[in-house]
C-alpha atoms as a PDB file:
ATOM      1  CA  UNK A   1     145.132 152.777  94.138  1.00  0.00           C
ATOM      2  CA  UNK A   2     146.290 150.449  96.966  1.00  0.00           C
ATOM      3  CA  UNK A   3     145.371 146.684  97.027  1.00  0.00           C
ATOM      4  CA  UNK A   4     142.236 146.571  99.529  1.00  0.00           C
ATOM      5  CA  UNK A   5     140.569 149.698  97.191  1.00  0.00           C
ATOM      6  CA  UNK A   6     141.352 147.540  94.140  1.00  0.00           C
ATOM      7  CA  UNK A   7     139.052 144.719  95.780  1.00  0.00           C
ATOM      8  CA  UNK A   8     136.941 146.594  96.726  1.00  0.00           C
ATOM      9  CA  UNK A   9     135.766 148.081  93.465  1.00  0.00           C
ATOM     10  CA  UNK A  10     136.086 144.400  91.776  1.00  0.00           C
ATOM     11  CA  UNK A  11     133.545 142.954  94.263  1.00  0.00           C
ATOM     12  CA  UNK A  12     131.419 146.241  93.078  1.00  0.00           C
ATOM     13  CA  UNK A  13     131.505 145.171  89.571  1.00  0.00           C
ATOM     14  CA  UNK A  14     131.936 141.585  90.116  1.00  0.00           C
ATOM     15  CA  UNK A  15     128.774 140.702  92.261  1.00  0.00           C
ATOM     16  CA  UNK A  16     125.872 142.315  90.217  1.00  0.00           C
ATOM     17  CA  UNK A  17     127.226 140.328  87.253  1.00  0.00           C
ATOM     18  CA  UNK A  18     127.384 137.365  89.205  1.00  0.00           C
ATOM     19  CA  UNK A  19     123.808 137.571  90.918  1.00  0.00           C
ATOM     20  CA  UNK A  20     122.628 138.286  86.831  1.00  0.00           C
ATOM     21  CA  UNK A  21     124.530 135.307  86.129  1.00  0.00           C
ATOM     22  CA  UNK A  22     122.705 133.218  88.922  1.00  0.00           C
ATOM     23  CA  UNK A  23     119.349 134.804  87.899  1.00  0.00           C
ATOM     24  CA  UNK A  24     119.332 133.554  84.514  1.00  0.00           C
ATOM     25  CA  UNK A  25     120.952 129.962  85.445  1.00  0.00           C
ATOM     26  CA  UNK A  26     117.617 129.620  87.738  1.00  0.00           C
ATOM     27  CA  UNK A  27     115.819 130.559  84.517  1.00  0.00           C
ATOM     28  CA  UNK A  28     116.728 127.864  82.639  1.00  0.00           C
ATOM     29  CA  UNK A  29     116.561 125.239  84.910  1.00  0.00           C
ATOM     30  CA  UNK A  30     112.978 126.088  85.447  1.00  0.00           C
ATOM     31  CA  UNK A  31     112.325 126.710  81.871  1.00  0.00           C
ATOM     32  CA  UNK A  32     113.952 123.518  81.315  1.00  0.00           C
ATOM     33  CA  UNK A  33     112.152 121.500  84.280  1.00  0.00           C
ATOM     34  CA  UNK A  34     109.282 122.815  82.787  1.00  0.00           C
ATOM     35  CA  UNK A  35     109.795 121.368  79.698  1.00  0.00           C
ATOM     36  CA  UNK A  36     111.049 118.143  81.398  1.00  0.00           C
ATOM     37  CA  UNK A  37     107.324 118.096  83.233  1.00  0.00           C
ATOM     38  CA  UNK A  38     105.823 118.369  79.407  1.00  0.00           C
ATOM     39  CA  UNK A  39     107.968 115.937  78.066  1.00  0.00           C
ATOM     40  CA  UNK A  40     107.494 113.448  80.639  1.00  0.00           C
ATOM     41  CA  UNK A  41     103.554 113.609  80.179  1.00  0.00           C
ATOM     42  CA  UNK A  42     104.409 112.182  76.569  1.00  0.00           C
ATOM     43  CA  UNK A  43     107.013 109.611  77.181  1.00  0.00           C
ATOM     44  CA  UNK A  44     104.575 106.868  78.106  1.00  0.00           C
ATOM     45  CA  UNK A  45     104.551 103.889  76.381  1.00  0.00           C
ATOM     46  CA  UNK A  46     100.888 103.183  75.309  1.00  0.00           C
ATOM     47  CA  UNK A  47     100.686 100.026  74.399  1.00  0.00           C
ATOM     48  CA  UNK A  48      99.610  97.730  77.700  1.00  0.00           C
ATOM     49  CA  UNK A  49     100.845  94.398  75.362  1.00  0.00           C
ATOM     50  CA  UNK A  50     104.315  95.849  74.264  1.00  0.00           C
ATOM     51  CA  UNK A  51     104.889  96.946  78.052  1.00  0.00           C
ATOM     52  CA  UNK A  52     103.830  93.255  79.404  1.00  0.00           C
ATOM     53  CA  UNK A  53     106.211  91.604  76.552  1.00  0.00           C
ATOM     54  CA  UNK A  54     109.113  93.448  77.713  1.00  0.00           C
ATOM     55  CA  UNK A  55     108.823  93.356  81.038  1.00  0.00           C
ATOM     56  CA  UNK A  56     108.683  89.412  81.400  1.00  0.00           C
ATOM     57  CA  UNK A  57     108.206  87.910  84.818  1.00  0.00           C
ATOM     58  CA  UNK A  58     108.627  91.517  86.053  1.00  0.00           C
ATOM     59  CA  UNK A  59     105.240  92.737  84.856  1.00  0.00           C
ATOM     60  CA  UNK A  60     103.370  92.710  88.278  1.00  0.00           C
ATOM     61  CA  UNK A  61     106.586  94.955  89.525  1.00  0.00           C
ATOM     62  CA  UNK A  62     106.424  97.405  86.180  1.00  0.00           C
ATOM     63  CA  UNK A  63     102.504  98.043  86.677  1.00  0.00           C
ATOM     64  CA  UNK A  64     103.086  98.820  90.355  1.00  0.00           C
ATOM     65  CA  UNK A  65     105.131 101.626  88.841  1.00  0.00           C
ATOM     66  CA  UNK A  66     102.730 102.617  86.321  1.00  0.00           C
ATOM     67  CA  UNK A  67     100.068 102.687  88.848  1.00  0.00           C
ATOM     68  CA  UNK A  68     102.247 104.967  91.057  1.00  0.00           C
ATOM     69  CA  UNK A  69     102.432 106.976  88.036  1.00  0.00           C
ATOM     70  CA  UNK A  70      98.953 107.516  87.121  1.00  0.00           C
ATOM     71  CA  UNK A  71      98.491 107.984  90.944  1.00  0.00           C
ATOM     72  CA  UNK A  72     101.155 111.270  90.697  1.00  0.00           C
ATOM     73  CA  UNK A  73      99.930 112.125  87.279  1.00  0.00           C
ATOM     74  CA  UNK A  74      96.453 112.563  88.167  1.00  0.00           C
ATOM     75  CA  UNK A  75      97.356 114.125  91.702  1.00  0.00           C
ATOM     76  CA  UNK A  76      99.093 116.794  89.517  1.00  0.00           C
ATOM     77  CA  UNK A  77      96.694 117.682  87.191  1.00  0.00           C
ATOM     78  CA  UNK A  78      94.420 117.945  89.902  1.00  0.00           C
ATOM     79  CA  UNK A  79      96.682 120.388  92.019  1.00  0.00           C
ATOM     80  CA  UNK A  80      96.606 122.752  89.326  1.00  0.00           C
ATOM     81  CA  UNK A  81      93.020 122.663  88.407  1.00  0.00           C
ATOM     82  CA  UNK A  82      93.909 120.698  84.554  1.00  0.00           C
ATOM     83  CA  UNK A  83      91.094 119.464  83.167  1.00  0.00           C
ATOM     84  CA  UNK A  84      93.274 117.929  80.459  1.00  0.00           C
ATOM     85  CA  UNK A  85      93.290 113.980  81.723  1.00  0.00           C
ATOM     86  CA  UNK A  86      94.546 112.413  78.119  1.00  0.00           C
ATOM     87  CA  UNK A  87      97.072 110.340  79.169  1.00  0.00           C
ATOM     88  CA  UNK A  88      94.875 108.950  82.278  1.00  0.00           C
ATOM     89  CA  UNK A  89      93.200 106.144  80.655  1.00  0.00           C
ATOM     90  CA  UNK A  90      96.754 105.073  78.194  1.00  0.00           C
ATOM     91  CA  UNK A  91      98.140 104.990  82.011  1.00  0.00           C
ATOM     92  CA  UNK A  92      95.485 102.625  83.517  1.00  0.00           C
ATOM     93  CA  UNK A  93      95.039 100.759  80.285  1.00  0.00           C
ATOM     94  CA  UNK A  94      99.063  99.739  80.784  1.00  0.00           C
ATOM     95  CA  UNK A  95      98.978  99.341  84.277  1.00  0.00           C
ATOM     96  CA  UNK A  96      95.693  96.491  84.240  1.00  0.00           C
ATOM     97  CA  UNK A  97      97.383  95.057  81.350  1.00  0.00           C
ATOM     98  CA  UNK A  98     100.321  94.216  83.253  1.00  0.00           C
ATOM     99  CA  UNK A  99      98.928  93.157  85.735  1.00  0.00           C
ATOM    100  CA  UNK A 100      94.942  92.230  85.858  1.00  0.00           C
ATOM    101  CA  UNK A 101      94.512  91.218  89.201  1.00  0.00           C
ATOM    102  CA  UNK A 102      95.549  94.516  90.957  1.00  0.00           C
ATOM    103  CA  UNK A 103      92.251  95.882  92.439  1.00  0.00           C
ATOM    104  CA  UNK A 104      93.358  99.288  93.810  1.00  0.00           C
ATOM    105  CA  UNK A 105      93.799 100.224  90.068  1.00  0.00           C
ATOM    106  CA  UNK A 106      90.571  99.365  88.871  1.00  0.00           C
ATOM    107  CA  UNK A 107      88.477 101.422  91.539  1.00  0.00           C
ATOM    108  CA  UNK A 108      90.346 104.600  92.338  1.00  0.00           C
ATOM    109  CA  UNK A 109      91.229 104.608  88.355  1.00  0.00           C
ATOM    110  CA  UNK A 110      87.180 104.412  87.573  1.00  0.00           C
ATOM    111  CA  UNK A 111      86.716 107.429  90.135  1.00  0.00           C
ATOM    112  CA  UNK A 112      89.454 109.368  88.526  1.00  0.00           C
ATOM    113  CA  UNK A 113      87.949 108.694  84.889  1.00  0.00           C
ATOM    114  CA  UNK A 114      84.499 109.337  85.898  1.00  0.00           C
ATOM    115  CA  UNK A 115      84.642 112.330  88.361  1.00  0.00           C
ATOM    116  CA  UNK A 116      83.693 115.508  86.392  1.00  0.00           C
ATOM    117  CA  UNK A 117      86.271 117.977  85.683  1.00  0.00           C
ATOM    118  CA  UNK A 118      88.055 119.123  87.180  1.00  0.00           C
ATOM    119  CA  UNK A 119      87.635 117.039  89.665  1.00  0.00           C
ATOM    120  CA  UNK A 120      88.406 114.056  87.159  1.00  0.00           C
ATOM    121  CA  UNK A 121      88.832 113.523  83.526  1.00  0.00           C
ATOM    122  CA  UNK A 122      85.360 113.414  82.990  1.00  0.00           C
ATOM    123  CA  UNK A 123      84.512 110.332  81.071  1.00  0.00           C
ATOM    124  CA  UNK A 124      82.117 107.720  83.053  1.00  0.00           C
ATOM    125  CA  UNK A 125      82.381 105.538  79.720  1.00  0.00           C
ATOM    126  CA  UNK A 126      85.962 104.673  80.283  1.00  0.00           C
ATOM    127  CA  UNK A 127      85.377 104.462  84.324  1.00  0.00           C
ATOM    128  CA  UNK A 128      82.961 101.645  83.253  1.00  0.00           C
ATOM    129  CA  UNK A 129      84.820 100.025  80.514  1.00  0.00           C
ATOM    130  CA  UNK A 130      87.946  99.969  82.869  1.00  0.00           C
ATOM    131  CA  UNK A 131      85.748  98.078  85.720  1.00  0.00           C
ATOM    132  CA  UNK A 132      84.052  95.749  83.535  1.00  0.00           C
ATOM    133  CA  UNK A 133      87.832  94.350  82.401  1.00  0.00           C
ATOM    134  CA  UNK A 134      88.198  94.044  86.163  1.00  0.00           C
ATOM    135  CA  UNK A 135      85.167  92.474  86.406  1.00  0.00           C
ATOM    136  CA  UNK A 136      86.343  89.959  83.659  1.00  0.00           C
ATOM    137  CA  UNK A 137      89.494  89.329  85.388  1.00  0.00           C
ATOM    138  CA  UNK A 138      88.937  89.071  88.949  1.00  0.00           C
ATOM    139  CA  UNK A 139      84.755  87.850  88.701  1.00  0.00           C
ATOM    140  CA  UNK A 140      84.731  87.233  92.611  1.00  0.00           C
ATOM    141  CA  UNK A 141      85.129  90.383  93.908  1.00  0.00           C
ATOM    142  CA  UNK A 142      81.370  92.323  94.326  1.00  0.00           C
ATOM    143  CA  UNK A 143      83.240  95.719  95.581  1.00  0.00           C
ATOM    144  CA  UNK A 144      84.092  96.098  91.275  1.00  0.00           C
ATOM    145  CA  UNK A 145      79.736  95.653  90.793  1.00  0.00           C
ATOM    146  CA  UNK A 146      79.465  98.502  93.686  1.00  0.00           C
ATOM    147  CA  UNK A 147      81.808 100.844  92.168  1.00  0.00           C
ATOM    148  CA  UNK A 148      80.166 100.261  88.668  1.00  0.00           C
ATOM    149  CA  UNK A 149      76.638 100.576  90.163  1.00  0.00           C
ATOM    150  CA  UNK A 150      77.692 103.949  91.620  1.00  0.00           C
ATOM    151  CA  UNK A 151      79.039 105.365  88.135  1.00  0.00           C
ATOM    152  CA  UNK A 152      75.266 104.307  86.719  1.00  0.00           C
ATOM    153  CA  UNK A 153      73.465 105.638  89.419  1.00  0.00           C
ATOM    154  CA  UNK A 154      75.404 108.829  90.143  1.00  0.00           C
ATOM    155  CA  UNK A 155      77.515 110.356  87.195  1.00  0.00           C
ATOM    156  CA  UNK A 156      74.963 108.722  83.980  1.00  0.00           C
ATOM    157  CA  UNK A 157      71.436 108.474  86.124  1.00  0.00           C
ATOM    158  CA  UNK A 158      70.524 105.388  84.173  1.00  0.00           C
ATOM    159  CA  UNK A 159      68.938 103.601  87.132  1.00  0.00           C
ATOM    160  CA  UNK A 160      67.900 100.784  85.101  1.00  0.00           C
ATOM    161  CA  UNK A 161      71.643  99.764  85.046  1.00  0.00           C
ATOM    162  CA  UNK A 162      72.383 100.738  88.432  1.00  0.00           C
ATOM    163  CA  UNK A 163      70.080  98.710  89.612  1.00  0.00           C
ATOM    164  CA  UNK A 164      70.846  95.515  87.217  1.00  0.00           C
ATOM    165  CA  UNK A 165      74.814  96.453  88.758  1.00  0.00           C
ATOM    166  CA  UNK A 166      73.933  95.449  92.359  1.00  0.00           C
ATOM    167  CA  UNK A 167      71.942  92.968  91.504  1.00  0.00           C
ATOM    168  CA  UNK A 168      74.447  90.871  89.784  1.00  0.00           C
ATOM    169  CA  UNK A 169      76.833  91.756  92.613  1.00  0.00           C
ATOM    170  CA  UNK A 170      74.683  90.842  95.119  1.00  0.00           C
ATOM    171  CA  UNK A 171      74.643  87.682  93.565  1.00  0.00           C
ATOM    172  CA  UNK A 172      78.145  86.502  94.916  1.00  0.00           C
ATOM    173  CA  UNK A 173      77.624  85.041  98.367  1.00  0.00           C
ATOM    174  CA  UNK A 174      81.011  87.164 100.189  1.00  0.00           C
ATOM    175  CA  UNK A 175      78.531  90.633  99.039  1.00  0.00           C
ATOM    176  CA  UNK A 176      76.740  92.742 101.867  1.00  0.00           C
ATOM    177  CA  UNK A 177      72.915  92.523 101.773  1.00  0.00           C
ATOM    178  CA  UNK A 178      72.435  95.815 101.252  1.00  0.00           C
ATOM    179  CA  UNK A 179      73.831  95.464  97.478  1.00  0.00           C
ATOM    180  CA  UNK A 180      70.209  93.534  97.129  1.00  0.00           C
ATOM    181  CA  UNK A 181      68.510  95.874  98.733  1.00  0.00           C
ATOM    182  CA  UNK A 182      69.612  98.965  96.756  1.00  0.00           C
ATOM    183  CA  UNK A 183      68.903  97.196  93.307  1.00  0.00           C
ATOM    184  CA  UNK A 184      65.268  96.719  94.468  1.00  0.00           C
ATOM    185  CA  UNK A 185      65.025 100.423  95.744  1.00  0.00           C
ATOM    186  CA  UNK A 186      66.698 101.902  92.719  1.00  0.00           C
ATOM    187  CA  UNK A 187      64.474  99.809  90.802  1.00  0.00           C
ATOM    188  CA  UNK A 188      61.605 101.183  92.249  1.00  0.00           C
ATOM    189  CA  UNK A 189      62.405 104.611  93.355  1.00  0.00           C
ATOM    190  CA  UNK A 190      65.380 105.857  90.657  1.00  0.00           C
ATOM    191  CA  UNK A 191      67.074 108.461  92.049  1.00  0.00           C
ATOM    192  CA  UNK A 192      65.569 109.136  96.207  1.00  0.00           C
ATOM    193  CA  UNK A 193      67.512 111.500  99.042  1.00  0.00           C
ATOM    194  CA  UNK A 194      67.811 108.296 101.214  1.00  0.00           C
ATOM    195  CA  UNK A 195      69.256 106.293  98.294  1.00  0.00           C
ATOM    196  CA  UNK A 196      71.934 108.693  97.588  1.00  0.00           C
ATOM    197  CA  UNK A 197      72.776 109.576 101.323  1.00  0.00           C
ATOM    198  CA  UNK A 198      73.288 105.517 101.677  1.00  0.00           C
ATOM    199  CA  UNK A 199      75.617 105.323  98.412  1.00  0.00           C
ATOM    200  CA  UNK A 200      77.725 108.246  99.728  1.00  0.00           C
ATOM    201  CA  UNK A 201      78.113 106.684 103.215  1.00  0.00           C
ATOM    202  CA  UNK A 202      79.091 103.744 102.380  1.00  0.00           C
ATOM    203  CA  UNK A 203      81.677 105.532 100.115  1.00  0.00           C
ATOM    204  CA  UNK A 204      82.910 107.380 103.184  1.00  0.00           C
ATOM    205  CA  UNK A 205      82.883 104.042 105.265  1.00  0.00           C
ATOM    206  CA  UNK A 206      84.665 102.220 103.277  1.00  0.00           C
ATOM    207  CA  UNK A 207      87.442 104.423 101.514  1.00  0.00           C
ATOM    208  CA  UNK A 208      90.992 104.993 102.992  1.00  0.00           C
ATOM    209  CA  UNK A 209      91.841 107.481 100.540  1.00  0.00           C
ATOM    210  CA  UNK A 210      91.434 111.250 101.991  1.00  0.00           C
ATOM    211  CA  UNK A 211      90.428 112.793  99.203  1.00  0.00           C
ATOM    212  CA  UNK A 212      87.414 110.284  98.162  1.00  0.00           C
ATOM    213  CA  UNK A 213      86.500 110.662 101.542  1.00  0.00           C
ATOM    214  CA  UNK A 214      86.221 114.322 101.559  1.00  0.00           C
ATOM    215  CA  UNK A 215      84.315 114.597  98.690  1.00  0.00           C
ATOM    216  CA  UNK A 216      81.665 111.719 100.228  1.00  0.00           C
ATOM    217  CA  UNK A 217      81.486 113.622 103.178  1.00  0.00           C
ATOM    218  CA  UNK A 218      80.622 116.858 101.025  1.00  0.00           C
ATOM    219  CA  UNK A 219      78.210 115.038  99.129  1.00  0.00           C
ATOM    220  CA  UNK A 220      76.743 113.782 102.406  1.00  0.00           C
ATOM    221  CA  UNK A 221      76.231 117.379 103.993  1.00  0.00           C
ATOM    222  CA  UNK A 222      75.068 118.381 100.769  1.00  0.00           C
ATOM    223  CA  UNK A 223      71.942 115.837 100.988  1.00  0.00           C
ATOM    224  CA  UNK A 224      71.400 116.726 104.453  1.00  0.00           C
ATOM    225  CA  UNK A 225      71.466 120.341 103.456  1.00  0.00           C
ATOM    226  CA  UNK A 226      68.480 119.307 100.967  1.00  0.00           C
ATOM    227  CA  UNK A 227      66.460 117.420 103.400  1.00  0.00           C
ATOM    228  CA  UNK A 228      66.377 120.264 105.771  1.00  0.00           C
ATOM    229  CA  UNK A 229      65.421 122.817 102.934  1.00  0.00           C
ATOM    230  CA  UNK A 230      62.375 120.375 102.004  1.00  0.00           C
ATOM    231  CA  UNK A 231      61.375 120.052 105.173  1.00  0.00           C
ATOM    232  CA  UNK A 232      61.477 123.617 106.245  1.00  0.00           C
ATOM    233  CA  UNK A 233      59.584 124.465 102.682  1.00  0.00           C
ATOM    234  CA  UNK A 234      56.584 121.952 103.885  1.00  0.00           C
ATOM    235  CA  UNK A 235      56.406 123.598 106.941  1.00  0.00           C
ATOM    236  CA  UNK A 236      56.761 127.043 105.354  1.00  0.00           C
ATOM    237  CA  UNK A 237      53.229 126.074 103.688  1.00  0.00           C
ATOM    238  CA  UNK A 238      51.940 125.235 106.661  1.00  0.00           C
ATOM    239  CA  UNK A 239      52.612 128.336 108.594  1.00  0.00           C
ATOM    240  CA  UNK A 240      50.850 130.180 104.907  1.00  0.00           C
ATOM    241  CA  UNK A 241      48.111 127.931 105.342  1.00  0.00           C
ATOM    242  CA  UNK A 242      47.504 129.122 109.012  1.00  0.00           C
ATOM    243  CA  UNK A 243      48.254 132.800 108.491  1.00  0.00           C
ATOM    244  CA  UNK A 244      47.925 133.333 104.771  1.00  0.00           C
ATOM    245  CA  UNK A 245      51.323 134.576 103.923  1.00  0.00           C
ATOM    246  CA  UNK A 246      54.887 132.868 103.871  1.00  0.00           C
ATOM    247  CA  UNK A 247      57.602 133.615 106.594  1.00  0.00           C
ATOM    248  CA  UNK A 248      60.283 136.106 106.273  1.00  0.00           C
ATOM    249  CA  UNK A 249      63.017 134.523 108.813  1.00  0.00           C
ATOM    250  CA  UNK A 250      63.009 130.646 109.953  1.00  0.00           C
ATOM    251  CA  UNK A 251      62.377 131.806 113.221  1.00  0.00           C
ATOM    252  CA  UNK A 252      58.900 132.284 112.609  1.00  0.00           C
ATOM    253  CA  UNK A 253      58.441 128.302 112.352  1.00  0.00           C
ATOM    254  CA  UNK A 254      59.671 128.704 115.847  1.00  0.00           C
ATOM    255  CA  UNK A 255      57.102 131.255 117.022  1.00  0.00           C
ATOM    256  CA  UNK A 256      54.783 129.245 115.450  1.00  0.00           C
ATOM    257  CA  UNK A 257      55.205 126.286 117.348  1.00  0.00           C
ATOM    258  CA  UNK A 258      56.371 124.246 113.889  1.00  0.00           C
ATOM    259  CA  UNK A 259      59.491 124.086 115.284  1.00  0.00           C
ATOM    260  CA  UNK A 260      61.055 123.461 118.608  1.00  0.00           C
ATOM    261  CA  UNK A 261      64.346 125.371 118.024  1.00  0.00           C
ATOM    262  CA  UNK A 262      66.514 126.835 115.046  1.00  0.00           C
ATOM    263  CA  UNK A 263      67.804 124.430 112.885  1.00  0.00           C
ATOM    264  CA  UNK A 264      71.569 124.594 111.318  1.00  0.00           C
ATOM    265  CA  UNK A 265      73.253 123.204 108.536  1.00  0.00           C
ATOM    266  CA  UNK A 266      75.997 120.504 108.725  1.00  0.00           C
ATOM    267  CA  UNK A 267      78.799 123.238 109.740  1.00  0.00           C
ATOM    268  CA  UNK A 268      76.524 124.613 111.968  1.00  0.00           C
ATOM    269  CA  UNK A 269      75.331 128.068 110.185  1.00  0.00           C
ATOM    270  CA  UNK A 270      71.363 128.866 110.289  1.00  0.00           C
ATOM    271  CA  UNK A 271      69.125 128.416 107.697  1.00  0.00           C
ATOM    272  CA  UNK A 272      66.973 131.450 105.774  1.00  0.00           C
ATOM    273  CA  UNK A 273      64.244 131.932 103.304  1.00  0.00           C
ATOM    274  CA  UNK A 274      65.346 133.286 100.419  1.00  0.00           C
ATOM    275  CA  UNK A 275      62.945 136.307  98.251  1.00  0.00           C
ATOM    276  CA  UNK A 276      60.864 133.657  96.383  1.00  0.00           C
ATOM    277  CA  UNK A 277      60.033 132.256 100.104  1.00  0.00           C
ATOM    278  CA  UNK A 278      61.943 128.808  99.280  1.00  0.00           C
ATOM    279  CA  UNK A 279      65.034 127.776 102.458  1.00  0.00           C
ATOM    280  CA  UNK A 280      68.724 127.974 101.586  1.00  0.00           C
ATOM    281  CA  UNK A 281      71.597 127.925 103.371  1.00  0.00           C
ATOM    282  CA  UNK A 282      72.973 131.315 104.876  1.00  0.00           C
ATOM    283  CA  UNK A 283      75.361 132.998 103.172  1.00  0.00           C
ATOM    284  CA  UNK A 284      78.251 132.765 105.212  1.00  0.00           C
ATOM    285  CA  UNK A 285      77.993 129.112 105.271  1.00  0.00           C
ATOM    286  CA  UNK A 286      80.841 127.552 103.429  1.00  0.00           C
ATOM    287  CA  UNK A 287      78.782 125.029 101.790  1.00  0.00           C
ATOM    288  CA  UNK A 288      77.235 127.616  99.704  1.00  0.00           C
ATOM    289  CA  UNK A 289      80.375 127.263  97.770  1.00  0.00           C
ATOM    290  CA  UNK A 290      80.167 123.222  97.641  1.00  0.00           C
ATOM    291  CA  UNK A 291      76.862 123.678  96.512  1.00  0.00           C
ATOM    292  CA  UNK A 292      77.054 126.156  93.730  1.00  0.00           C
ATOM    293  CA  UNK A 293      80.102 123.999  92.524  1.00  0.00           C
ATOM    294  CA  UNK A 294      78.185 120.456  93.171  1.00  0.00           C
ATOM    295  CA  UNK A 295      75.443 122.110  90.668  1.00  0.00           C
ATOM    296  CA  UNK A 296      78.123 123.441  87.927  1.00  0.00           C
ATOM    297  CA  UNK A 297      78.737 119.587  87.495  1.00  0.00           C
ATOM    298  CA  UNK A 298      75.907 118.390  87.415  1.00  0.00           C
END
């Protein structure tokens, strides 16, 4: 056999065995980044005094990292749909111990412990027990009174405390007006469309984050989707009234004269009557999917 066939039947044998040999080396590095992902959920240090005794003058640096942390942490559990948030409040816990005065925590960490799952860890308790330590430690700022207001008022509907949130933040001269004006209208009202659809925008106004915003701005076509349905339902029993029976299609508001034209949801997709005569959104709308999901949380 010369020399070249001699090659050639060693790069036969040779390079199967070698692409096996790569296959399983890629195995085990995932396996073992795998692991490493596991491992590294554990390896926190828990304990927000030990952390701040060890880290000396450095302990506004060191909860900058931990914040980061619980930032990446959370952003992963939410990418894969985890509803298992444990190490969440250990994370913020450390990273307010070390270092009190650092706002940003205190507000996105209260949304992440208080949005339901998956969106969040589900647990409005600790979103309010984490704010009112902010509230200890940094007592001028109102936004912390806002943020603990909303948690009341939207994820436990105990208006009574919503309403006793905003007023005490409305109480520090730097706070809008309107922080005075929703404790009187919660007060009175509990929970109203008009209320909610002001919460939510001033959510959307005033966040930077995308992904608070995107979920105000669901929340907000939502409520608008529920205005329109209550208003098309009164007129509904107005058109019954005049003709004794309820209308099949939304355009018969029109052809009634109820209605100047067809109204649309927020994405811009007709509304219908459904078979017990009451509006919805159309099918093909893509907040019928917000919607059913908004409701599973509820």
């Amino acid at each position: 056999m010369s020399g070249q066939n001699a090659k050639s039947w060693l790069l036969l044998v040779l390079l199967p065995l070698g692409f096996a040999g790569v296959w399983h080396l890629q195995q085990r590095i995932d396996g073992q980044r795998s692991a490493l992902y596991q491992e590294r959920d554990e390896l926190v240090l828990r304990s927000g005094k030990l952390v701040k005794a060890m880290s000396l003058e450095y302990a506004p640096l060191i909860a900058d990292i931990y914040w980061t942390r619980t930032v990446q942490y959370y952003g992963y559990k939410r990418s894969r749909h985890d509803p298992n948030f444990e190490l969440l409040w250990p994370l913020l816990d450390v990273t307010t111990t070390l270092d009190p005065n650092l706002l940003v925590a205190y507000r996105f960490g209260s949304t992440f412990l208080s949005e339901p799952t998956p969106r969040g860890a589900g647990q409005p308790e600790l979103g309010i027990a984490l704010l009112e330590r902010g509230i200890h430690a940094n007592p001028e700022y109102w936004r912390l009174y806002e943020d603990l207001g909303f948690i009341y008022y939207f994820d436990l509907k105990d208006y009574a405390k919503a309403s006793a949130a905003f007023t005490e933040g409305s109480r520090n001269p730097k706070s809008l007006i309107w922080m005075k004006v929703m404790a009187a209208k919660i007060a009175a009202e509990g929970e109203s469309l008009s209320t909610s659809v002001f919460l939510w925008n001033e959510v959307y106004q005033s966040t930077k984050d995308p992904d608070v915003k995107r979920n105000a701005l669901t929340h907000l076509q939502l409520l608008k989707v529920e205005q329109d349905c209550r208003q098309l339902d009164a007129l509904a029993e107005e058109f019954q009234k005049r003709t004794g029976r309820r209308p099949l299609r939304v355009g018969e508001l029109v052809q009634a004269g109820l209605l100047s034209r067809l109204p649309v949801d927020p994405l811009g997709y007709g509304y219908i009557f459904g078979a017990d005569g009451k509006a919805k959104l159309n099918l093909d709308s893509p907040l019928v999917d917000q919607q059913l999901l908004h409701k599973s949380l509820k």
